[in-house]
PDB file of N, CA and C in Angstrom:
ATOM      1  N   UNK A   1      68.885-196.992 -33.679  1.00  0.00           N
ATOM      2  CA  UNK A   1      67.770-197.259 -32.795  1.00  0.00           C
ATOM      3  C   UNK A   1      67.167-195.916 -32.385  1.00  0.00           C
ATOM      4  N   UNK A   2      66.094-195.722 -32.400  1.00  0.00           N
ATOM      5  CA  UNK A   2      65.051-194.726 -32.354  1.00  0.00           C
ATOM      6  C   UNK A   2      64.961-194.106 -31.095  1.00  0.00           C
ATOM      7  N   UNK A   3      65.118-193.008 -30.514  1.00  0.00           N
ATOM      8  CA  UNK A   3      64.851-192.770 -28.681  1.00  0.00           C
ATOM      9  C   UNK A   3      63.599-193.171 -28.004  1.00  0.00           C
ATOM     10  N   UNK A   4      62.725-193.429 -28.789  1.00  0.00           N
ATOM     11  CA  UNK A   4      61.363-194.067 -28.014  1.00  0.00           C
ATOM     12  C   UNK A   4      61.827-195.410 -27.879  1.00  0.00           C
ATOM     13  N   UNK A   5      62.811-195.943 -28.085  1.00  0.00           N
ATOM     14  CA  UNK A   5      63.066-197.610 -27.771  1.00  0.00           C
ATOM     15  C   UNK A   5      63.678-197.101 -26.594  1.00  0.00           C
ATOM     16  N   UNK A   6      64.446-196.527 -26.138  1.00  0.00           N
ATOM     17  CA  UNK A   6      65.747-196.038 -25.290  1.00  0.00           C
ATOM     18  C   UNK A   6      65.292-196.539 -24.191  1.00  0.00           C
ATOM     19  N   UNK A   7      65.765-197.465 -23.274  1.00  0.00           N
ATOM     20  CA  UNK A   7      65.383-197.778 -22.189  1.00  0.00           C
ATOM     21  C   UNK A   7      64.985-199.435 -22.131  1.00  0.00           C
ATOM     22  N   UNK A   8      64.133-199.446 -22.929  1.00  0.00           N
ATOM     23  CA  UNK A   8      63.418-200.469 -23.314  1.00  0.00           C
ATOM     24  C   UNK A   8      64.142-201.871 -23.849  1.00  0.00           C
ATOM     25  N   UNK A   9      65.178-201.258 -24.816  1.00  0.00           N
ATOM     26  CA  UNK A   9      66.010-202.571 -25.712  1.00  0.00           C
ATOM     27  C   UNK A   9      67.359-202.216 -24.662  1.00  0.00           C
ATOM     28  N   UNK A  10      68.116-203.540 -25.592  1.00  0.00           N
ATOM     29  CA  UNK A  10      69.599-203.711 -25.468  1.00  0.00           C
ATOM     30  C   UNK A  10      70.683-203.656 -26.535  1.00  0.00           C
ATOM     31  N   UNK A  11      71.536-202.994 -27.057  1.00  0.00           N
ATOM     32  CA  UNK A  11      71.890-203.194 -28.052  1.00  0.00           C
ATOM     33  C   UNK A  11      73.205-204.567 -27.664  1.00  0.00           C
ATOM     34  N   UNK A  12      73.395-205.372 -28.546  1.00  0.00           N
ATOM     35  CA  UNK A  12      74.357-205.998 -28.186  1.00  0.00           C
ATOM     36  C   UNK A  12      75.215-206.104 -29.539  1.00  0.00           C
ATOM     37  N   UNK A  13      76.560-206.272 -29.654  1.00  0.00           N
ATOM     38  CA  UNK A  13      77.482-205.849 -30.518  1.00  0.00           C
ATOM     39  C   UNK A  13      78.080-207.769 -30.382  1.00  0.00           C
ATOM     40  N   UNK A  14      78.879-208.223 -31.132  1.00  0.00           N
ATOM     41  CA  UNK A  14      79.532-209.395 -31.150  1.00  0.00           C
ATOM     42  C   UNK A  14      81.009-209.195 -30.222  1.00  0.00           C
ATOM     43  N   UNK A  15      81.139-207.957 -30.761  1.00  0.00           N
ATOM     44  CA  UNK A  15      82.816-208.151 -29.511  1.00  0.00           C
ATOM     45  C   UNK A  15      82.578-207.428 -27.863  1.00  0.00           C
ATOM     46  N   UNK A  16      81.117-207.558 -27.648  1.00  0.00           N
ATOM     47  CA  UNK A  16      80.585-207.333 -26.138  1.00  0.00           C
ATOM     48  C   UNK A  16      80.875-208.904 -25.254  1.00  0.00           C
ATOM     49  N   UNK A  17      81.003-209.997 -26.017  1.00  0.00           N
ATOM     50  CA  UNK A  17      80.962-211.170 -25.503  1.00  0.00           C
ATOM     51  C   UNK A  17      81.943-212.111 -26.311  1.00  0.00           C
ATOM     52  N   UNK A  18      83.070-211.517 -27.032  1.00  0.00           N
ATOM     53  CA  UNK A  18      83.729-212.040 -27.858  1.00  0.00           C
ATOM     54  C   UNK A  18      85.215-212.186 -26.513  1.00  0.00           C
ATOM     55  N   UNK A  19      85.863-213.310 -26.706  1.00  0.00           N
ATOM     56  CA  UNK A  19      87.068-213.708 -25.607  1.00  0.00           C
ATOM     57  C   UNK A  19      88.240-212.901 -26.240  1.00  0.00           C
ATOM     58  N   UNK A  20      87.988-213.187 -27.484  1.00  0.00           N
ATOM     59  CA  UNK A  20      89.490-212.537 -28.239  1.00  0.00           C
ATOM     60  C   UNK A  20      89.844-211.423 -28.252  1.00  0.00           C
ATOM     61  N   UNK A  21      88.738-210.507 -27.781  1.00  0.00           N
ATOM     62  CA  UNK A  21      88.999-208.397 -27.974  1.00  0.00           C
ATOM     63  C   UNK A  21      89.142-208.415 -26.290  1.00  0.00           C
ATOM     64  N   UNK A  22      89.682-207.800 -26.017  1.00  0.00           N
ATOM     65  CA  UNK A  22      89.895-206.949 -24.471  1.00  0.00           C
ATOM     66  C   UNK A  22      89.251-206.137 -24.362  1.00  0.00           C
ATOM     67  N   UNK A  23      89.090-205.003 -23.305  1.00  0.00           N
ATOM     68  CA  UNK A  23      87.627-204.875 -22.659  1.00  0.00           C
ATOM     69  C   UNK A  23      87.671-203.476 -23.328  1.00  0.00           C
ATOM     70  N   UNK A  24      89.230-202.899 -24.185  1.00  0.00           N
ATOM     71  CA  UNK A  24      89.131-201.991 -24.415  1.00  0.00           C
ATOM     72  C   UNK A  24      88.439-202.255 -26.197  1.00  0.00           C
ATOM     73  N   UNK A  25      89.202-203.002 -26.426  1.00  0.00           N
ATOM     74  CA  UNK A  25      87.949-203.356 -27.627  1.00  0.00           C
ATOM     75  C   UNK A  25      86.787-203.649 -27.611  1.00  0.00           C
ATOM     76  N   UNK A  26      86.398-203.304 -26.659  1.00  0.00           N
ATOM     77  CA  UNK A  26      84.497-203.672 -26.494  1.00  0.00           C
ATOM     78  C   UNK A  26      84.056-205.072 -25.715  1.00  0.00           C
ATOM     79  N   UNK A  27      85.041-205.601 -25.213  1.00  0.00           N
ATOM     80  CA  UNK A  27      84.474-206.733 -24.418  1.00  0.00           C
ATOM     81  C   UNK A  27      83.963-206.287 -23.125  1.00  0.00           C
ATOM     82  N   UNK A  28      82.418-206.663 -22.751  1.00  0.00           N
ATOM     83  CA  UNK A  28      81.842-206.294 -21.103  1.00  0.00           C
ATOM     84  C   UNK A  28      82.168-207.379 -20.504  1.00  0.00           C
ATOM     85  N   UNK A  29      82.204-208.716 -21.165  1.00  0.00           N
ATOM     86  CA  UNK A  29      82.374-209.495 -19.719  1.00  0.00           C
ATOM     87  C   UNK A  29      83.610-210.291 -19.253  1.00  0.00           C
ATOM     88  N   UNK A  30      83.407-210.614 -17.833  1.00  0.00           N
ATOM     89  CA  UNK A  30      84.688-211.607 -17.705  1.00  0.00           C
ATOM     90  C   UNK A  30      85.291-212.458 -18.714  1.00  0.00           C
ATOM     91  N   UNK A  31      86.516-212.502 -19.091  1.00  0.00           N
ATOM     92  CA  UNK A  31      86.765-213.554 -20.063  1.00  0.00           C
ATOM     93  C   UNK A  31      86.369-214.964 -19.675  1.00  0.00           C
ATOM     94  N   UNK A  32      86.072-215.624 -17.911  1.00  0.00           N
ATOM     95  CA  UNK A  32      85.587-216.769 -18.118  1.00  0.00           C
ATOM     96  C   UNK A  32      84.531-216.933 -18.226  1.00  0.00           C
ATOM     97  N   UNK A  33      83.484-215.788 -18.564  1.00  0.00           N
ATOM     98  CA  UNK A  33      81.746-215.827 -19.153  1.00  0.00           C
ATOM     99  C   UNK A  33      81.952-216.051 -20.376  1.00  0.00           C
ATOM    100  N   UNK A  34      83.089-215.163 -21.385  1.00  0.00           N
ATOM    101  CA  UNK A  34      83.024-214.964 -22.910  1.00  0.00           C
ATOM    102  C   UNK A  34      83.264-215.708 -23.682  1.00  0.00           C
ATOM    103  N   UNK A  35      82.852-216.128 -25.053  1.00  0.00           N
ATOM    104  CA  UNK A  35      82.985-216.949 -25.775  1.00  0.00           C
ATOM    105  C   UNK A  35      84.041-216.296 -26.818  1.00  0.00           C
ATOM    106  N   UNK A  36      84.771-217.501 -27.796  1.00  0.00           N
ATOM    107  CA  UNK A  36      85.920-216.951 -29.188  1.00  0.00           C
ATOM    108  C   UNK A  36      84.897-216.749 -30.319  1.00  0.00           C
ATOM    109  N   UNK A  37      84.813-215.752 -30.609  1.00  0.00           N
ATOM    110  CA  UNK A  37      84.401-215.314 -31.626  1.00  0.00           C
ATOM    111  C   UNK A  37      82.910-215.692 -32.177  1.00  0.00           C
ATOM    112  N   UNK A  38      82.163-215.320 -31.528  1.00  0.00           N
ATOM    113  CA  UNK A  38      80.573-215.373 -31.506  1.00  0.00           C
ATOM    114  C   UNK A  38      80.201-214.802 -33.174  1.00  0.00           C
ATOM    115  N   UNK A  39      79.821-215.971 -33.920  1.00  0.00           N
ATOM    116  CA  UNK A  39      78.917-215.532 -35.349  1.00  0.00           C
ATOM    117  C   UNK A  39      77.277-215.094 -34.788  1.00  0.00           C
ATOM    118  N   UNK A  40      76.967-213.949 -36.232  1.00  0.00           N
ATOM    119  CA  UNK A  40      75.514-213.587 -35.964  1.00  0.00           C
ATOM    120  C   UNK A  40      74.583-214.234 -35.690  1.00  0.00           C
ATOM    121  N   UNK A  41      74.729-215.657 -36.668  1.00  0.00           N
ATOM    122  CA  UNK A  41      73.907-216.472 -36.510  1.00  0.00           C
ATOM    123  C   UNK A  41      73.811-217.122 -35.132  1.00  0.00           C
ATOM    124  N   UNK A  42      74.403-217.082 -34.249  1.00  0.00           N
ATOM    125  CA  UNK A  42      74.741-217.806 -32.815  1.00  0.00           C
ATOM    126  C   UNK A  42      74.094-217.004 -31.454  1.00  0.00           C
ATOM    127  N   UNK A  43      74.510-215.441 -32.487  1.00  0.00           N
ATOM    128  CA  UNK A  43      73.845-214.730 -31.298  1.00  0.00           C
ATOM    129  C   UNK A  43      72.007-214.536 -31.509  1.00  0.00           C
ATOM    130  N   UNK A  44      71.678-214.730 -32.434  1.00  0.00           N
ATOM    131  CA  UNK A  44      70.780-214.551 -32.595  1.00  0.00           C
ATOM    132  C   UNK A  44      69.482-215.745 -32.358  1.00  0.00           C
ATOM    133  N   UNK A  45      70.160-216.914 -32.707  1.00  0.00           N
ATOM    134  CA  UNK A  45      69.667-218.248 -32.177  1.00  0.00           C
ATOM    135  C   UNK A  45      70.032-218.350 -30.585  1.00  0.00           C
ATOM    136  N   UNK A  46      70.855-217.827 -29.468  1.00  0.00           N
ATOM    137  CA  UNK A  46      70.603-218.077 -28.729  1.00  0.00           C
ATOM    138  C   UNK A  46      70.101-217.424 -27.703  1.00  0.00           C
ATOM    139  N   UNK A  47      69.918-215.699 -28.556  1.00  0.00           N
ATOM    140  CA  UNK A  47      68.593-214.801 -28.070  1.00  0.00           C
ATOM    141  C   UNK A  47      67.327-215.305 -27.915  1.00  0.00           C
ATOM    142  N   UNK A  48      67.138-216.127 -29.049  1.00  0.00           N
ATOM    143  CA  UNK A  48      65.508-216.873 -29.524  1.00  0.00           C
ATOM    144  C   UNK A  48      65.576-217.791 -28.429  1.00  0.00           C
ATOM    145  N   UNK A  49      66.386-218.561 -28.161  1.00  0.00           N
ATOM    146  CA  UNK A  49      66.373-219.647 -27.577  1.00  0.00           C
ATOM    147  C   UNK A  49      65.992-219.619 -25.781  1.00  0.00           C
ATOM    148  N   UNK A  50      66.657-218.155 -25.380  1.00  0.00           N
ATOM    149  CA  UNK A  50      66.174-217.603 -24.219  1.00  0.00           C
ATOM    150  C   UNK A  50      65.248-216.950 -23.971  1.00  0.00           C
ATOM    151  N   UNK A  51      64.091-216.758 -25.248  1.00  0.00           N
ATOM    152  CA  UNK A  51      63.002-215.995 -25.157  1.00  0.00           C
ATOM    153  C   UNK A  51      63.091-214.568 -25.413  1.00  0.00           C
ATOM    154  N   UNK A  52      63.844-213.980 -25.972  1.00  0.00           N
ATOM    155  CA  UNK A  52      64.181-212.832 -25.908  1.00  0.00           C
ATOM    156  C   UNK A  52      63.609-211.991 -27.061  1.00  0.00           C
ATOM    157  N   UNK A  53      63.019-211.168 -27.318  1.00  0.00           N
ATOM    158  CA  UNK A  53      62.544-210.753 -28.430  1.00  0.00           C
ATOM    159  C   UNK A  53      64.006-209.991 -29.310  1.00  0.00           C
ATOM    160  N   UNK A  54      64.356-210.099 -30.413  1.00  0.00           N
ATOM    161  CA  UNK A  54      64.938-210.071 -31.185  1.00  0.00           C
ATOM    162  C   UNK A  54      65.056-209.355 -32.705  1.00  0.00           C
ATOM    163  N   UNK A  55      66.244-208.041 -32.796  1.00  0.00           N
ATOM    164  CA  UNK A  55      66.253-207.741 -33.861  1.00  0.00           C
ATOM    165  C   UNK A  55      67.558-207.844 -34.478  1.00  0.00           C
ATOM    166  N   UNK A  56      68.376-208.177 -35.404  1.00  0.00           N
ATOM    167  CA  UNK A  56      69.920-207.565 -35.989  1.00  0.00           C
ATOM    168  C   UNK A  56      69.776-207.008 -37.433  1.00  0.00           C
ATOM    169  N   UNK A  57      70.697-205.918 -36.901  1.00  0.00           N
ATOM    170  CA  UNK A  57      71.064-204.905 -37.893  1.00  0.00           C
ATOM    171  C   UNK A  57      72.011-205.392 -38.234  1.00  0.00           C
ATOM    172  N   UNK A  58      72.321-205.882 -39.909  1.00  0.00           N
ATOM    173  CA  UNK A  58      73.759-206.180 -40.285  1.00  0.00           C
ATOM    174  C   UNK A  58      74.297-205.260 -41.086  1.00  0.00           C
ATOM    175  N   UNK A  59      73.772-204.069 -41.399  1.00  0.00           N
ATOM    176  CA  UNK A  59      74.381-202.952 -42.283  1.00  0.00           C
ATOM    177  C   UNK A  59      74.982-202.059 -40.610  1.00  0.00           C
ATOM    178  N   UNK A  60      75.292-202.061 -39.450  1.00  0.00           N
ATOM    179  CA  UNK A  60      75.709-201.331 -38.726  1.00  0.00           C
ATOM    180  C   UNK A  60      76.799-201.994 -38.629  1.00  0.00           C
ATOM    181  N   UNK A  61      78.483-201.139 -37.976  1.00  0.00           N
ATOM    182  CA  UNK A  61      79.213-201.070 -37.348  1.00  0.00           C
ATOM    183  C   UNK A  61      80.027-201.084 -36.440  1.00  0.00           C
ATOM    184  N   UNK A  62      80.451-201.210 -35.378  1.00  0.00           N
ATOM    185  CA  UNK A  62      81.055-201.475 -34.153  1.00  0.00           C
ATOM    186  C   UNK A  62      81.984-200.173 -34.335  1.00  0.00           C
ATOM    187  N   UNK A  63      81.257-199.056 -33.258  1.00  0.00           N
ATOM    188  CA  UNK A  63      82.046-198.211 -33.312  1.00  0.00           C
ATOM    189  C   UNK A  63      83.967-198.471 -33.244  1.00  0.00           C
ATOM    190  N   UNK A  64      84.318-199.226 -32.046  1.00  0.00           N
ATOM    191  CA  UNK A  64      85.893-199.156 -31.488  1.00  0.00           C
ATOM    192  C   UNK A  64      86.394-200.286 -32.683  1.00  0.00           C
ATOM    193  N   UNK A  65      85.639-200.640 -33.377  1.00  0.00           N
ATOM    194  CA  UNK A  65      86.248-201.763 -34.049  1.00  0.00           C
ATOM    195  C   UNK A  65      85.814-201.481 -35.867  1.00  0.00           C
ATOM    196  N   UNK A  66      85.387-200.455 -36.198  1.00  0.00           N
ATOM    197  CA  UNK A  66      84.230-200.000 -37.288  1.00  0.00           C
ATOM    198  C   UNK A  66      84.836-200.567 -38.497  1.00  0.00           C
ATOM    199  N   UNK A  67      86.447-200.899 -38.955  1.00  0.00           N
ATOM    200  CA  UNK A  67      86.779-201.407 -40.262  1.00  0.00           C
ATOM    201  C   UNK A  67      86.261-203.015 -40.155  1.00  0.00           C
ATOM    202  N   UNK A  68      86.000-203.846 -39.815  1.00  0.00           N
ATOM    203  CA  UNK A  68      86.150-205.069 -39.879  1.00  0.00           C
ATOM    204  C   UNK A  68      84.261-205.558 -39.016  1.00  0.00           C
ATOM    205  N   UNK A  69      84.308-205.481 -38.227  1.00  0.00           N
ATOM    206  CA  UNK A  69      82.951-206.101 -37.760  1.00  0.00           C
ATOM    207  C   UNK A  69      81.790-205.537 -37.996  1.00  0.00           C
ATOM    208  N   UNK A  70      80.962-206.273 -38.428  1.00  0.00           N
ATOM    209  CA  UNK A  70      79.455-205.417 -38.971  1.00  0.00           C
ATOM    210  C   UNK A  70      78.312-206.332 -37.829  1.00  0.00           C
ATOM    211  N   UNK A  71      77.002-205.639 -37.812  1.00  0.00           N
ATOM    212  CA  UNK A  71      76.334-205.953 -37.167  1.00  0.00           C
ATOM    213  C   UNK A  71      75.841-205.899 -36.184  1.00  0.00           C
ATOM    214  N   UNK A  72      74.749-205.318 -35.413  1.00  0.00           N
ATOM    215  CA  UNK A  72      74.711-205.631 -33.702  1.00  0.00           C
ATOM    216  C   UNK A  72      73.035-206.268 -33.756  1.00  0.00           C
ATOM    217  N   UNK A  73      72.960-206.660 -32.455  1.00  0.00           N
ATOM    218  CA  UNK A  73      71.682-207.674 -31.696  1.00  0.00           C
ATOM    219  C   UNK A  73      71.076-206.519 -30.815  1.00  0.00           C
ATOM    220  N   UNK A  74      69.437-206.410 -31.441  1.00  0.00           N
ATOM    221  CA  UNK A  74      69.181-205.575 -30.512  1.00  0.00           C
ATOM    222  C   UNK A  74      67.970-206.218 -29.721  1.00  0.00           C
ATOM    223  N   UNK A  75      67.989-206.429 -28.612  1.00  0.00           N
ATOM    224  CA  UNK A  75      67.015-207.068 -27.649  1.00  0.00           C
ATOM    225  C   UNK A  75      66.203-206.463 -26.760  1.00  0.00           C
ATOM    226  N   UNK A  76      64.894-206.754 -26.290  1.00  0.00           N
ATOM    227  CA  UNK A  76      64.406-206.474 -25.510  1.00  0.00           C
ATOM    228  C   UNK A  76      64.641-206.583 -24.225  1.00  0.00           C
ATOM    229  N   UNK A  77      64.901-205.132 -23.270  1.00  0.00           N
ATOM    230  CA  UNK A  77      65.623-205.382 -21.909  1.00  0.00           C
ATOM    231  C   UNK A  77      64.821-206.245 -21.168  1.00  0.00           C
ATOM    232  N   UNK A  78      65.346-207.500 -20.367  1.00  0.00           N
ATOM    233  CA  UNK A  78      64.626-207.840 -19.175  1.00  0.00           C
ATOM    234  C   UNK A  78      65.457-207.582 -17.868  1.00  0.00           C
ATOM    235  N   UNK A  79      66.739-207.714 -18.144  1.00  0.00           N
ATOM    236  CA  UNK A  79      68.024-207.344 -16.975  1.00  0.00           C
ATOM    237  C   UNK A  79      68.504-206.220 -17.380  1.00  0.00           C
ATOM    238  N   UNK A  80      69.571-206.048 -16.440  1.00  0.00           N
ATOM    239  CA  UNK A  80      70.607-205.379 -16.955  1.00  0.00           C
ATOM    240  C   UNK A  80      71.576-205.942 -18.161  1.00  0.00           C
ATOM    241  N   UNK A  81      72.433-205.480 -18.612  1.00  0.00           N
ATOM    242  CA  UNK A  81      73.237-205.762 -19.865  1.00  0.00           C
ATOM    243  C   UNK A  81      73.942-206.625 -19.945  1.00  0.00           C
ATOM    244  N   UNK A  82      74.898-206.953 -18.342  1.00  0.00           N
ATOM    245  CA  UNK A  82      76.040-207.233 -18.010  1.00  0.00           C
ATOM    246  C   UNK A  82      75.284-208.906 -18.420  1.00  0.00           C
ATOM    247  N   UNK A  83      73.800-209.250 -17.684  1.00  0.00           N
ATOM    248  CA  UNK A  83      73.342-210.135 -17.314  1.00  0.00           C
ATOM    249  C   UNK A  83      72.928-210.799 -18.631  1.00  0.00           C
ATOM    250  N   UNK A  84      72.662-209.538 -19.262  1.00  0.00           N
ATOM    251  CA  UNK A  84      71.763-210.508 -20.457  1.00  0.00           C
ATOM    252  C   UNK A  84      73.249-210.657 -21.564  1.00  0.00           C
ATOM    253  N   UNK A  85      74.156-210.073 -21.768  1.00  0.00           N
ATOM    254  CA  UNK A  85      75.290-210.804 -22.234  1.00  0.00           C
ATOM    255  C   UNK A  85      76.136-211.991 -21.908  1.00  0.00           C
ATOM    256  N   UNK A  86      75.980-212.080 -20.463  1.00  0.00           N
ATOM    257  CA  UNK A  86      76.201-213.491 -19.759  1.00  0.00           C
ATOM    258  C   UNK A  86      75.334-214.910 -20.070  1.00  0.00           C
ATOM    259  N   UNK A  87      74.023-214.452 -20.372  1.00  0.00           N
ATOM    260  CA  UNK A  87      73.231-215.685 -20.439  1.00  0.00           C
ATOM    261  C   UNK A  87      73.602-215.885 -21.765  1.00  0.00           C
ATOM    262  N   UNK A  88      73.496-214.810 -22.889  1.00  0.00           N
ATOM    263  CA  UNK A  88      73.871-214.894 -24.391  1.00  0.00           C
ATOM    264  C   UNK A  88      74.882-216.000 -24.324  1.00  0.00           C
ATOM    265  N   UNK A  89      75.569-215.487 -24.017  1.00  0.00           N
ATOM    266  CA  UNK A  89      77.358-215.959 -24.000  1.00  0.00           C
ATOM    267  C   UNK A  89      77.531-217.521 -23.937  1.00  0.00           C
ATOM    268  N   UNK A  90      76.913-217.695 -22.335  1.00  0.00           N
ATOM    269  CA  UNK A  90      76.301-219.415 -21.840  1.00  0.00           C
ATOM    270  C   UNK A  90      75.517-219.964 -22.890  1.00  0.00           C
ATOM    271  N   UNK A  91      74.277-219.008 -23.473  1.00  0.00           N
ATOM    272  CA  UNK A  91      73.518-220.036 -24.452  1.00  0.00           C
ATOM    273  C   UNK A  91      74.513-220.619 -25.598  1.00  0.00           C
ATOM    274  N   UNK A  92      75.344-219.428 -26.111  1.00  0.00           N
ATOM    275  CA  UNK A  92      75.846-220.028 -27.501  1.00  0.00           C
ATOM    276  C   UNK A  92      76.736-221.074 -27.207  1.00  0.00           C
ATOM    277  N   UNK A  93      77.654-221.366 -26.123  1.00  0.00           N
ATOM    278  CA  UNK A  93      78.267-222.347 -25.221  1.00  0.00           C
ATOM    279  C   UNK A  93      77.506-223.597 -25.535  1.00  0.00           C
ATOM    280  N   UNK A  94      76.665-222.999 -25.135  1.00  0.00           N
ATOM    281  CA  UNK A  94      76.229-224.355 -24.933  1.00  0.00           C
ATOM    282  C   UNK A  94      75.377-225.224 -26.314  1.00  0.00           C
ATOM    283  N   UNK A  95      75.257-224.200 -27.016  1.00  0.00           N
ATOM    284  CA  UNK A  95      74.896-224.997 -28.339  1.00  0.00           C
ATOM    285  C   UNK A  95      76.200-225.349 -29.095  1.00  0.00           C
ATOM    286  N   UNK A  96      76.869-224.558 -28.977  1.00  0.00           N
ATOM    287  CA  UNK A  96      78.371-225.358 -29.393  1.00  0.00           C
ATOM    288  C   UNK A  96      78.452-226.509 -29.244  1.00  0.00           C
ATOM    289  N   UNK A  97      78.811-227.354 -28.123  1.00  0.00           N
ATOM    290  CA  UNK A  97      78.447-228.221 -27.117  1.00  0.00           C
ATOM    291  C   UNK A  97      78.189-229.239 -28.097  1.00  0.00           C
ATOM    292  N   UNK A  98      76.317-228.643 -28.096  1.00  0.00           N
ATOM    293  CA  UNK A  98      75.306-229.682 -28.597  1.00  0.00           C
ATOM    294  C   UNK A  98      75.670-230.119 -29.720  1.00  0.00           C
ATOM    295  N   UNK A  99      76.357-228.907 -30.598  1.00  0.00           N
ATOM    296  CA  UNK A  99      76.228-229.247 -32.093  1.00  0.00           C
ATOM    297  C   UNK A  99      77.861-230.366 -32.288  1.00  0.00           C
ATOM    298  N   UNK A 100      78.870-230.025 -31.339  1.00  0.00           N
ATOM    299  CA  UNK A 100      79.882-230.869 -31.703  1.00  0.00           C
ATOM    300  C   UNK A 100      79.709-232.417 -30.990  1.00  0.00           C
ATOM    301  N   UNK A 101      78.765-232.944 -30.047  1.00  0.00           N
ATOM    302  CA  UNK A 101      78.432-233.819 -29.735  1.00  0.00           C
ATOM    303  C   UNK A 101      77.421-234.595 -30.501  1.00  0.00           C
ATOM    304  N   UNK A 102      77.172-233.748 -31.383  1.00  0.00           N
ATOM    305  CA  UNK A 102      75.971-234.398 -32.499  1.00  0.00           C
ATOM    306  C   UNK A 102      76.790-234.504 -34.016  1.00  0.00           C
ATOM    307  N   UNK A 103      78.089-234.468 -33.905  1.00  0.00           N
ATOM    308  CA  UNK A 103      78.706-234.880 -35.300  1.00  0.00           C
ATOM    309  C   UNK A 103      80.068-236.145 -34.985  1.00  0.00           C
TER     310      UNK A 103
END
């Protein structure tokens, strides 16, 4: 991400809101905000879904985690981080939800 974005976006990573990594593996939020194992596709549909303008990089890395997870979500700031990973977190929740009540 470019320094003229700096300020502006959010980067968000999958094990920022993932239940299964600890906080030293990159989890920011409470484990009872976080979801098990958040796919790209989830985070990214429930960026859209909150209005959020939306980019993912899937050729990037996760620094603390760099052999195994690829990818981060980069969003346009409207909150702080803590906040906009919380709503993430709730949206994909809740399409979970939807989608296992619809099979």
């Amino acid at each position: 991400m470019s320094r003229k974005f700096k300020g502006k976006y959010v980067v968000i990573w999958p094990s920022n809101i993932d239940s299964t990594k600890s906080r030293r593996k990159g989890r920011k939020i409470p484990l009872k905000d976080a979801i098990k194992s958040p796919k790209k596709e989830e985070l990214v549909e429930a960026a859209r879904e909150l209005g959020i303008l939306v980019n993912f990089e899937e050729d990037k890395k996760y620094p603390k985690n760099w052999f195994s997870e690829t990818g981060r979500l980069i969003v346009r700031k409207v909150q702080g981080k803590t906040e906009t990973l919380k709503k993430i977190a709730r949206k994909i929740a809740e399409i979970r939800t939807k989608r296992k009540k619809s099979y």
